[in-house]
Protein backbone atom coordinates (compact mmCIF):
# COMPACT_ATOMS: atom_id res chain seq x y z
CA UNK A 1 0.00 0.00 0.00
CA UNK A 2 2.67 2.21 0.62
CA UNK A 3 5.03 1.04 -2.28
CA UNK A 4 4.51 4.07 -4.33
CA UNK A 5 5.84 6.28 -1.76
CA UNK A 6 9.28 5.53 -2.16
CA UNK A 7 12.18 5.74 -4.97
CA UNK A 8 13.52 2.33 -5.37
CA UNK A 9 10.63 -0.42 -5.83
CA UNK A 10 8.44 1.54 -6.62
CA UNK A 11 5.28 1.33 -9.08
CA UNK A 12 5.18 3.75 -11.91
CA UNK A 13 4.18 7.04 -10.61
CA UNK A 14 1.27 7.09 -13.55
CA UNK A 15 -0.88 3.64 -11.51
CA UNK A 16 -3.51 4.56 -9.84
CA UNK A 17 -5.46 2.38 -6.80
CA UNK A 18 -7.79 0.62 -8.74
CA UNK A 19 -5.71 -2.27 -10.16
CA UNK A 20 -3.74 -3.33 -6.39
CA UNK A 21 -6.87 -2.37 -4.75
CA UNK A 22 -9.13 -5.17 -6.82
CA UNK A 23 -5.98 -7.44 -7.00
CA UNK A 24 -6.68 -6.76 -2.75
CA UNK A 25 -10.12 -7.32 -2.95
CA UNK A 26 -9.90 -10.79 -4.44
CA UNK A 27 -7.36 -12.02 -2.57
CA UNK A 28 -8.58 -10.71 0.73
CA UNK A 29 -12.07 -12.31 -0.05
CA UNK A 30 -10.79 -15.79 -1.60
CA UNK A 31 -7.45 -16.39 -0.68
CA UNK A 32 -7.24 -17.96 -4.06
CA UNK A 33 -3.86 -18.10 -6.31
CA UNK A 34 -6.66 -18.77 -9.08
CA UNK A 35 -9.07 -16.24 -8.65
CA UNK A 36 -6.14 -13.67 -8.31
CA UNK A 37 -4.04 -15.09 -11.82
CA UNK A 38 -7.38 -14.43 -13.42
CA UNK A 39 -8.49 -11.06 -13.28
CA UNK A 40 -6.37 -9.50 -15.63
CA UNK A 41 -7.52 -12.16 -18.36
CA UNK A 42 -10.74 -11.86 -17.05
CA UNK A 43 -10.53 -7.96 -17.92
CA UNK A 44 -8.79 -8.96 -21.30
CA UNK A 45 -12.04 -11.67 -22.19
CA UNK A 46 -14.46 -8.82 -21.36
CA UNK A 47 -12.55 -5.88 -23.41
CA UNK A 48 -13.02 -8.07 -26.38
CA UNK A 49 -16.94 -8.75 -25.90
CA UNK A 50 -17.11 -5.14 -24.79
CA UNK A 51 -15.51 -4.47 -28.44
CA UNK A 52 -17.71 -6.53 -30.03
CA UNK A 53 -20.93 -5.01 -28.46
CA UNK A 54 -19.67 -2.14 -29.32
CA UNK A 55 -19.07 -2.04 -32.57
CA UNK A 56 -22.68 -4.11 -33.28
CA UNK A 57 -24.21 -1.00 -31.33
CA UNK A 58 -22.66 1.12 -33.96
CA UNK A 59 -21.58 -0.57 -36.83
CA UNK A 60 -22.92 -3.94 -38.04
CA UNK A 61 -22.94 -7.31 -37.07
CA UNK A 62 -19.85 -8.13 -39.00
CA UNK A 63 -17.35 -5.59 -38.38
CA UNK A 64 -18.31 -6.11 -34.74
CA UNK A 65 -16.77 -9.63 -35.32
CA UNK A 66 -13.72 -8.60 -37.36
CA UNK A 67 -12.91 -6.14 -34.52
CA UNK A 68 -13.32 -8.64 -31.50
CA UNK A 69 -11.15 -11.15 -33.52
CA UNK A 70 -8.64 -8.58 -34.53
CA UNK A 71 -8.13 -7.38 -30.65
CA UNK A 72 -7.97 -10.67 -29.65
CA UNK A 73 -5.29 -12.26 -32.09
CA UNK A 74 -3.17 -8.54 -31.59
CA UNK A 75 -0.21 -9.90 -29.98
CA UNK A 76 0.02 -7.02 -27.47
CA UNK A 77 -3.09 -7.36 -26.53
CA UNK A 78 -3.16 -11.17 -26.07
CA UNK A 79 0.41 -10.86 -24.27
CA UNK A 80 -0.72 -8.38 -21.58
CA UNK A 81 -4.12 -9.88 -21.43
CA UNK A 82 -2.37 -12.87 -19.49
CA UNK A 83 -0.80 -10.83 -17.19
CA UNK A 84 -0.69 -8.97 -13.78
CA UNK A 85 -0.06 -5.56 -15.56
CA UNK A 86 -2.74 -3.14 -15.03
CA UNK A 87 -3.12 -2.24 -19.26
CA UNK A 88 -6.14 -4.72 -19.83
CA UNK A 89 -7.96 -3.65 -17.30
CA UNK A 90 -7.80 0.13 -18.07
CA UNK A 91 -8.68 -0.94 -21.45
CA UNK A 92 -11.74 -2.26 -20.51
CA UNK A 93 -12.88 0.68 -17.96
CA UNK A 94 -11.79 3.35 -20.37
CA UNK A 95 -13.89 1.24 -23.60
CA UNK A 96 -16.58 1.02 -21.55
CA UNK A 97 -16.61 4.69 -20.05
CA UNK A 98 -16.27 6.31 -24.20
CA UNK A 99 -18.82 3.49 -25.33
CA UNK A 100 -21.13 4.98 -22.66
CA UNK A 101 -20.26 8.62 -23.54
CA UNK A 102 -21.29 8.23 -27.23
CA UNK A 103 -24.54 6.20 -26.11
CA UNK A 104 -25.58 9.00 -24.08
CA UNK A 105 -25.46 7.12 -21.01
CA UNK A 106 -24.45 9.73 -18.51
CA UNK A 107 -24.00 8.19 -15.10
CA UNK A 108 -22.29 4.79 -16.37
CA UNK A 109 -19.73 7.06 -18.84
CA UNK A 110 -18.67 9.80 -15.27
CA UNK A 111 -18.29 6.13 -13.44
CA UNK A 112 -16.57 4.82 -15.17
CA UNK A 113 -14.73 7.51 -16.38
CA UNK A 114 -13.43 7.91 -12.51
CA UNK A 115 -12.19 4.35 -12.56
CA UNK A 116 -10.34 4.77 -15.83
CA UNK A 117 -8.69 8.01 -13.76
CA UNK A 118 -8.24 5.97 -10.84
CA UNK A 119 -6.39 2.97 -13.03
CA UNK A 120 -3.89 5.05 -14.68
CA UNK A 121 -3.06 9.04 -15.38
CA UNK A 122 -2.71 8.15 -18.68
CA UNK A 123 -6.21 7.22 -19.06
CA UNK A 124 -7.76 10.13 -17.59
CA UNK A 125 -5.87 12.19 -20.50
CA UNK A 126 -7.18 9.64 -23.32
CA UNK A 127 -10.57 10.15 -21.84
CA UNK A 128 -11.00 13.48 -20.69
CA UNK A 129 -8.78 14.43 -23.89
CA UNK A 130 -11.52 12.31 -26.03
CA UNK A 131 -13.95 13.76 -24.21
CA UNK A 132 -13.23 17.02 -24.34
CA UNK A 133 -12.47 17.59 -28.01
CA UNK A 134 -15.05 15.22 -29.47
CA UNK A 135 -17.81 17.89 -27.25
CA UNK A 136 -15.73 20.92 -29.15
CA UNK A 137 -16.65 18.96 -32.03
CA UNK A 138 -20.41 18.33 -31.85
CA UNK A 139 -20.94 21.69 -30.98
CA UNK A 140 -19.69 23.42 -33.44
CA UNK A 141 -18.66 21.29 -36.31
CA UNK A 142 -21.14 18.42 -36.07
CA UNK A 143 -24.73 17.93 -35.64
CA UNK A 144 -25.12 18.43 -32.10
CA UNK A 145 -25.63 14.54 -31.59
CA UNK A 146 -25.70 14.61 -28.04
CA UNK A 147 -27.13 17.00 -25.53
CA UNK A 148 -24.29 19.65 -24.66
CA UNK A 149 -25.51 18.96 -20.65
CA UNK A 150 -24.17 15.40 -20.90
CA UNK A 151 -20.53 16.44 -23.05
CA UNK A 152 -19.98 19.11 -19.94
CA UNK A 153 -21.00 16.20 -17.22
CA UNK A 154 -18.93 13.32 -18.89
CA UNK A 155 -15.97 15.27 -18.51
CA UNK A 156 -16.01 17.09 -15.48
CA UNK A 157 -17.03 14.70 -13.22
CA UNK A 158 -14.78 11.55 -13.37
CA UNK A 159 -11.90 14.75 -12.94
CA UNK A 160 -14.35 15.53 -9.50
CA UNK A 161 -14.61 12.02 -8.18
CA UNK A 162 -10.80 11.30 -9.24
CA UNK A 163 -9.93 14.49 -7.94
CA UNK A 164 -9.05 13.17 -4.03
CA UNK A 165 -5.98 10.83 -5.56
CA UNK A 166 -4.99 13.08 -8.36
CA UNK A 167 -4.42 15.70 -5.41
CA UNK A 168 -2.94 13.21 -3.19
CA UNK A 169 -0.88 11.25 -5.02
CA UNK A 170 0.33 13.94 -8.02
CA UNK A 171 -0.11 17.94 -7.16
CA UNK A 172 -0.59 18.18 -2.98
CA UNK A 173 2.33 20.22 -1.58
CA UNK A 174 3.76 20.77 -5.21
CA UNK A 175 5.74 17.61 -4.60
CA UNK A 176 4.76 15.84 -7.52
CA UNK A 177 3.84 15.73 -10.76
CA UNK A 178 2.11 12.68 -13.63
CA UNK A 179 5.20 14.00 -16.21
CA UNK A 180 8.57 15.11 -14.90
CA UNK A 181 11.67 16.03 -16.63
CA UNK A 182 10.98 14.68 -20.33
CA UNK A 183 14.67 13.74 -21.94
CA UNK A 184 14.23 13.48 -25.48
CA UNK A 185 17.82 11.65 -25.35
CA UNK A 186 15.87 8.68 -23.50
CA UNK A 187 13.21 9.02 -26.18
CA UNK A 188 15.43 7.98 -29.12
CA UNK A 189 16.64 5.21 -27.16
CA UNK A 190 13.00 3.86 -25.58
CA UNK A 191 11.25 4.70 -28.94
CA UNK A 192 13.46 1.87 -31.84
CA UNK A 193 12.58 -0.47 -29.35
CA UNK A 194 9.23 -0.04 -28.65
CA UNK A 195 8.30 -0.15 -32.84
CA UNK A 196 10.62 -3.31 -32.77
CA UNK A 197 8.75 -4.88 -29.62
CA UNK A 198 5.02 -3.93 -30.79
CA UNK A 199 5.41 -7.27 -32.92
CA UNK A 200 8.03 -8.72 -32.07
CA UNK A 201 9.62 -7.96 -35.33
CA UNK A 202 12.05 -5.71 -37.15
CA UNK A 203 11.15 -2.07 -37.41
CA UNK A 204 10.56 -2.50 -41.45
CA UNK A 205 8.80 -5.21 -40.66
CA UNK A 206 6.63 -3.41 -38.26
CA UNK A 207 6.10 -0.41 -40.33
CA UNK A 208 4.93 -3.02 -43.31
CA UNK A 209 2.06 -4.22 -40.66
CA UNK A 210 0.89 -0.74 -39.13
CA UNK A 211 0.39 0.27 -42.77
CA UNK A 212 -1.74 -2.43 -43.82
CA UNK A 213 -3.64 -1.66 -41.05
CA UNK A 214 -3.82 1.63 -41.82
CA UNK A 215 -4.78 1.01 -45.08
CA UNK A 216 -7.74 -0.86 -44.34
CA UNK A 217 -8.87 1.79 -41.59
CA UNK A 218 -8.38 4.29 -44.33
CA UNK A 219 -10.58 2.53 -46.30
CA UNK A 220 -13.27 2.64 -44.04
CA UNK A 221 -13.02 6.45 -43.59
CA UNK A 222 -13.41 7.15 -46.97
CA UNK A 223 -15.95 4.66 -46.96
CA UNK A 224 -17.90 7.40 -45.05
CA UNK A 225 -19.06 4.46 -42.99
CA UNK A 226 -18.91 5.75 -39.61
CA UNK A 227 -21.30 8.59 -37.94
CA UNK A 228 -19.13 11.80 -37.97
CA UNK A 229 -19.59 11.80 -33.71
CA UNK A 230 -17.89 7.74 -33.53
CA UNK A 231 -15.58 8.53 -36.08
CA UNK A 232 -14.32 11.66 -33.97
CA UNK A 233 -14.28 9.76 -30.46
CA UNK A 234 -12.64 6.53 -31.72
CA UNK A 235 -10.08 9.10 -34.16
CA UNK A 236 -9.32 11.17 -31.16
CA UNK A 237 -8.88 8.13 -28.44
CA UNK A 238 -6.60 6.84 -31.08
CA UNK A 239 -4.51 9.78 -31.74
CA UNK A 240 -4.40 10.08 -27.65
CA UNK A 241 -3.24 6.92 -26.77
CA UNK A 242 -0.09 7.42 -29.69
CA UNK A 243 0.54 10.70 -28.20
CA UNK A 244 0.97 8.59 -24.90
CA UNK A 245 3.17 6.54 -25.93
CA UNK A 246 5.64 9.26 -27.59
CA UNK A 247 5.51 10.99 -24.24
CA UNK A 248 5.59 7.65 -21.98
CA UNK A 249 9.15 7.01 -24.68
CA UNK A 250 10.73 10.80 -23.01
CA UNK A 251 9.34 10.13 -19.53
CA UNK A 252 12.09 9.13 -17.06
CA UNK A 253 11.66 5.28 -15.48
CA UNK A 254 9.72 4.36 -18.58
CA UNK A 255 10.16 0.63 -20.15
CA UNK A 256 10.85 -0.17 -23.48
CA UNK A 257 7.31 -1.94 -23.82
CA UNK A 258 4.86 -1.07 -25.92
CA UNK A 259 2.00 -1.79 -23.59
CA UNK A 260 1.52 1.36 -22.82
CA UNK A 261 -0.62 1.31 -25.59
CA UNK A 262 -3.19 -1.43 -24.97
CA UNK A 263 -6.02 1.00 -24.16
CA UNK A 264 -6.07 2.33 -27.53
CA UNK A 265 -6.25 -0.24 -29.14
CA UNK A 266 -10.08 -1.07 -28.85
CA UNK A 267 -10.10 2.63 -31.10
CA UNK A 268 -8.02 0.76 -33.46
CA UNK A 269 -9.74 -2.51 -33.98
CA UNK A 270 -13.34 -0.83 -34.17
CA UNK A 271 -11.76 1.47 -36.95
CA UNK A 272 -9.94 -1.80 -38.45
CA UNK A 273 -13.42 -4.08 -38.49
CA UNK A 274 -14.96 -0.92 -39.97
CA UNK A 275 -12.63 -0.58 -43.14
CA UNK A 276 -12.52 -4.22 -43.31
CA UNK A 277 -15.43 -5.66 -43.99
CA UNK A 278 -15.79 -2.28 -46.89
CA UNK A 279 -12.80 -3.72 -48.60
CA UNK A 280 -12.91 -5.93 -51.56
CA UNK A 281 -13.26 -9.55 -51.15
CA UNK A 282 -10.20 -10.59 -53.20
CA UNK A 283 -8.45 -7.68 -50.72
CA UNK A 284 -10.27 -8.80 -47.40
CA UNK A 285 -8.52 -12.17 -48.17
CA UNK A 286 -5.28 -10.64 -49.23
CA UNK A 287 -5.09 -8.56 -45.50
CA UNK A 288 -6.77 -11.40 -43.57
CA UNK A 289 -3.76 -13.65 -44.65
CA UNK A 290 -1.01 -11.89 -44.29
CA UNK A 291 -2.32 -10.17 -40.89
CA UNK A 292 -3.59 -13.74 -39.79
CA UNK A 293 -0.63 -15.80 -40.24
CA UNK A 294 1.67 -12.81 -38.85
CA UNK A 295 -0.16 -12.69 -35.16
CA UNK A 296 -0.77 -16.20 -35.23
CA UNK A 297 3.09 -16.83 -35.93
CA UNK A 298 3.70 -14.33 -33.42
CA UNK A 299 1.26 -15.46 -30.53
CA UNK A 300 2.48 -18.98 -30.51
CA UNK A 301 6.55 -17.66 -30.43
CA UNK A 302 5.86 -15.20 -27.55
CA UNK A 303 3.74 -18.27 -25.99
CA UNK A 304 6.86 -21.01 -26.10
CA UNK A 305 9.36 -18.17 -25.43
CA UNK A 306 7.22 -17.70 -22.09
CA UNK A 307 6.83 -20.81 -21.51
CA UNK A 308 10.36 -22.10 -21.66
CA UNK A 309 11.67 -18.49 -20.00
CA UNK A 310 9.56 -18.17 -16.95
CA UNK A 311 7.62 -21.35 -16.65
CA UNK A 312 10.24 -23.51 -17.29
CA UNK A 313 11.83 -22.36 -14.10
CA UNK A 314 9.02 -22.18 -12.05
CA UNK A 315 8.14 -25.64 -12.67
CA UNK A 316 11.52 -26.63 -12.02
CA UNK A 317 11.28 -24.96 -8.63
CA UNK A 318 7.18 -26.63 -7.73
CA UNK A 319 8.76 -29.40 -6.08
CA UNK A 320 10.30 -27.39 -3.57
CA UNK A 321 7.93 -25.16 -3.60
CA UNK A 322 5.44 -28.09 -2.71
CA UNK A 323 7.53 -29.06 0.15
CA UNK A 324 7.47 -24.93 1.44
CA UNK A 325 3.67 -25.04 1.55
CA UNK A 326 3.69 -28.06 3.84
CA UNK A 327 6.36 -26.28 6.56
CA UNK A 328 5.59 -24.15 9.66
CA UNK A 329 5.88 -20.17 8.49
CA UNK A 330 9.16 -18.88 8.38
CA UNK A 331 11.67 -16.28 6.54
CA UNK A 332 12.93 -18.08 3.18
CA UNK A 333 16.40 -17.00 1.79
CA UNK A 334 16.27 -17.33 -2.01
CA UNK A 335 16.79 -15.47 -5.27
CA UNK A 336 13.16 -16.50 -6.39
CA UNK A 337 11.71 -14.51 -3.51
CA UNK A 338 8.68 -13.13 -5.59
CA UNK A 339 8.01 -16.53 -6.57
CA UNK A 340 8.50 -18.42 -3.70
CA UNK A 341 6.00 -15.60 -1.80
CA UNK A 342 3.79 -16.00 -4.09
CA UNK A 343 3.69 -20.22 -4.44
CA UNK A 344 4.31 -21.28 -0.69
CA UNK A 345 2.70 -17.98 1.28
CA UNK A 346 5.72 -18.19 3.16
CA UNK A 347 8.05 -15.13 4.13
CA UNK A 348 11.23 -14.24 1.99
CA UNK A 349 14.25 -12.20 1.69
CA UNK A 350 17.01 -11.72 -0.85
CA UNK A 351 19.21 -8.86 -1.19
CA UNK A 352 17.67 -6.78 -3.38
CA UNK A 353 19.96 -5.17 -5.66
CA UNK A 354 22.80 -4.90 -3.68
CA UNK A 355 25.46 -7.41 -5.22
CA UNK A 356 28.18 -6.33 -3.37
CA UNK A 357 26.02 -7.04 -0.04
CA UNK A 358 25.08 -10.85 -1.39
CA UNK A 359 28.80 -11.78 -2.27
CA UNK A 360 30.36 -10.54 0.81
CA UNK A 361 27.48 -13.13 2.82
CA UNK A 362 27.14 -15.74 0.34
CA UNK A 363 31.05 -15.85 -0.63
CA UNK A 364 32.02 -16.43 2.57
CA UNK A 365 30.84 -19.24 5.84
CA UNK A 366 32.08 -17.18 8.54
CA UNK A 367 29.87 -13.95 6.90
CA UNK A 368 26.88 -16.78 6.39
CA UNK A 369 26.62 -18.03 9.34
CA UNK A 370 26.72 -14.78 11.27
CA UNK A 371 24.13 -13.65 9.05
CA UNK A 372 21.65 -16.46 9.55
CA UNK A 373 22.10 -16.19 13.01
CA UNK A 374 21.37 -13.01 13.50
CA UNK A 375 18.51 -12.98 11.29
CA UNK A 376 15.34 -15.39 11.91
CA UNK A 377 16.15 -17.25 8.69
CA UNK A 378 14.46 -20.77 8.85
CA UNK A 379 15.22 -21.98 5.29
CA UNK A 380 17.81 -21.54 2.67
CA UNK A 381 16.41 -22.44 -0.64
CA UNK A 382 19.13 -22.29 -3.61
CA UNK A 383 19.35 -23.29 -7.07
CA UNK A 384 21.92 -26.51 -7.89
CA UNK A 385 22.85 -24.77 -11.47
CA UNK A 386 25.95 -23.16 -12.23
CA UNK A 387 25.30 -21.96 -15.79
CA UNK A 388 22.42 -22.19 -18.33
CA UNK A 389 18.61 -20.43 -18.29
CA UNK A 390 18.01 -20.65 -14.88
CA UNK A 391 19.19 -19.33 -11.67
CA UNK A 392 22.81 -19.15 -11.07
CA UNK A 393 24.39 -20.81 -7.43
CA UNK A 394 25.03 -17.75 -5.84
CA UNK A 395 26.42 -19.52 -2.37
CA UNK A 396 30.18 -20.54 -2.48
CA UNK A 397 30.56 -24.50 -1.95
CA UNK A 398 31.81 -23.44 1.55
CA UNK A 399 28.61 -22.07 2.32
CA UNK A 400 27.05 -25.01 1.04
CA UNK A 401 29.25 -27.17 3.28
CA UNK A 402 28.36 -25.19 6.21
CA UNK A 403 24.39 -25.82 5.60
CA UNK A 404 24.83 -29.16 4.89
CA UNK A 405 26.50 -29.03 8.55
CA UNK A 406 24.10 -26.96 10.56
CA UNK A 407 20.89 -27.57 8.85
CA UNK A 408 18.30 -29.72 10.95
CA UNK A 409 17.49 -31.23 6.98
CA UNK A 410 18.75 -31.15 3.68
CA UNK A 411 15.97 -32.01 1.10
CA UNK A 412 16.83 -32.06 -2.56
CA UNK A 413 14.16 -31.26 -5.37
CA UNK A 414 16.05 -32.01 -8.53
CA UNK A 415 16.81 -28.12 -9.43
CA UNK A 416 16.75 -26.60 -5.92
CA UNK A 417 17.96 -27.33 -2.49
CA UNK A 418 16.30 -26.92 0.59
CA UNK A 419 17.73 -26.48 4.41
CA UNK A 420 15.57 -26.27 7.02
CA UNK A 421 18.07 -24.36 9.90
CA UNK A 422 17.33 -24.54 13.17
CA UNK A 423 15.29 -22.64 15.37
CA UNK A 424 16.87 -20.39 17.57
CA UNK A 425 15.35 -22.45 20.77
CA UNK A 426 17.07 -25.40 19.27
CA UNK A 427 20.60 -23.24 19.49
């Protein structure tokens, strides 16, 4: 709860409650590994119906469908839609907050408007932003489509109900601020990797893709096909969500993943179904291929490369992890100390980022064993590798001779080792 407060560790200063507080929620009311590893896909699933209800509200029946399969097959979508990152989620608040904005729905679109705001800053920009110019829009340049009352609601009050955290967490004291200190050095070295990492491919290869896609969306725009209000919100939440990312690229602690991105791309697969289905059908064949067998090929790479990566370790480590879950509670000394946290509820401690710190205690017995004696350490669990994917050995052999000495029991699980020390009323 209190992560975000402090430099090192800490979550992006653009998250917002929502996402740890209903990863709280579910695991304060179930207790359940389950339930918790699928709410994020459970977002993901309902972004893509939400897409597809969406564009049958204001489309047709078919480029409804071309739009749900398109965001589903998208391989950023399908990658972060599988995991405990917060982008599917704001995808689906934010979709469902514009969807209610354009259907006049009032109440539902300043809800859910707040929880977009209260996912991530960058959502409240993509939907106040779309908000706010879209209004400008039908006032003035369109046909008044919805009530001007509702525009000024829509977009003032999800600021008003957000506006407790915003003021906490950004602006109170002047202390801080969603955007700080934009180097446009770090943007041309975030930026070539992002358009490389979008699909996994090289940058030619990725400008090839975006402008089929483009194509086809151009297609439907000249098509005329969309009401001039849609085509404005779902333009505008588009052009937002890129202007995101260029400024996410230049912000300081930013990744080199293009995820930032995932709540736009609803925009972008409504616009895609849209010019699709108004193409050709010798060209709806020609795009459906080549798109088709690209995220396909793409989906089932990043799937094995996960798999073997960070699975392949995992399971590796389930036998010890089985033999955790059956042990009294105690503090755990391993490298995997997210993991083993998270797959034996037990305690655990590593030395975080200070290398110098873990040789000087894992190098050397006499260092060790002062160490685990001063510190209510009641297992050791360590990898039995030297080299290759996994974990490294990061204890010295004599500090392996000294547990096999002093631990009460040695258990071996293949890739890991257990020692269970004593406790310090057995000293």
């Amino acid at each position: 709860m209190g992560l975000w407060r402090h430099s090192y560790g800490s979550l992006h200063p653009w998250w917002g409650p929502l996402t740890p507080g209903l990863f709280a929620l579910v695991w304060g009311a179930s207790r359940s590994y389950t339930l918790l590893q699928l709410v994020i896909p459970l977002a993901a699933g309902a972004t893509v119906l939400l897409t597809y209800w969406m564009g049958r509200a204001l489309f047709d029946e078919r480029a409804a469908v071309v739009a749900a399969v398109f965001l589903s097959f998208y391989p950023l979508f399908r990658e972060y839609g599988s995991v405990a990152y917060n982008e599917a989620l704001g995808a689906l608040v934010l979709t469902g907050a514009l969807f209610a904005y354009l259907r006049g729905r009032t109440l539902a679109a300043v809800l859910l408007g707040a929880l977009a705001a209260l996912t991530k800053m960058d959502l409240l920009a993509l939907y106040s932003g779309t908000v706010a110019l879209s209004a400008l829009y039908d006032r003035f340049a369109g046909r008044r489509e919805l009530p001007w009352s509702h525009h000024v609601v829509c977009l003032i009050g999800p600021l008003a109900l957000a506006a407790p955290w915003i003021w906490g967490h950004y602006l109170g004291g002047g202390e801080r601020t969603p955007t700080r200190g934009l180097s446009f050095g770090l943007f041309t070295i975030i930026f070539p990797m992002m358009v490389e990492l979008t699909f996994y491919i090289p940058w030619y290869g990725v400008l090839l893709t975006l402008g089929v896609i483009g194509a086809v969306i151009a297609r439907g725009l000249r098509a005329g096909a969309l009401p001039r209000l849609t085509a404005m919100v779902l333009g505008t939440w588009l052009a937002l969500g890129l202007l995101v990312v260029l400024v996410y690229c230049a912000t300081p602690g930013a990744g080199n993943s293009p995820r930032i991105f995932v709540p736009a791309l609803p925009p972008l697969a409504l616009l895609f179904g849209v010019g699709f289905t108004r193409l050709p059908r010798a060209w709806q064949r020609r795009a459906g291929l080549y798109l088709g067998v690209l995220f396909l090929t793409i989906n089932a790479f990043v799937i094995w490369y996960q798999a073997a990566a960070f699975g392949g370790p995992i399971r590796a480590a389930a036998p010890a992890f089985h033999e955790l879950r059956q042990r009294e509670q105690g503090f755990v000394l391993t490298p995997i100390y997210w993991e083993t946290i998270l797959y034996t509820r037990q305690r655990a401690t590593w030395f975080e980022a200070d290398e110098v710190f873990r040789d000087s205690i894992m190098g050397d017995a006499g260092r060790f064993a002062h160490y685990v004696e001063q510190h209510p350490i009641r297992y050791v669990l360590l990898p039995n590798s030297t080299s290759g994917p996994g974990p490294r050995d990061p204890a010295a052999p004599q500090v392996r001779a000294y547990l096999d000495t002093r631990a009460a029991e040695r258990i071996d699980t293949g890739a890991w080792t257990l020692w269970v020390l004593p406790r310090a009323s057995d000293n």
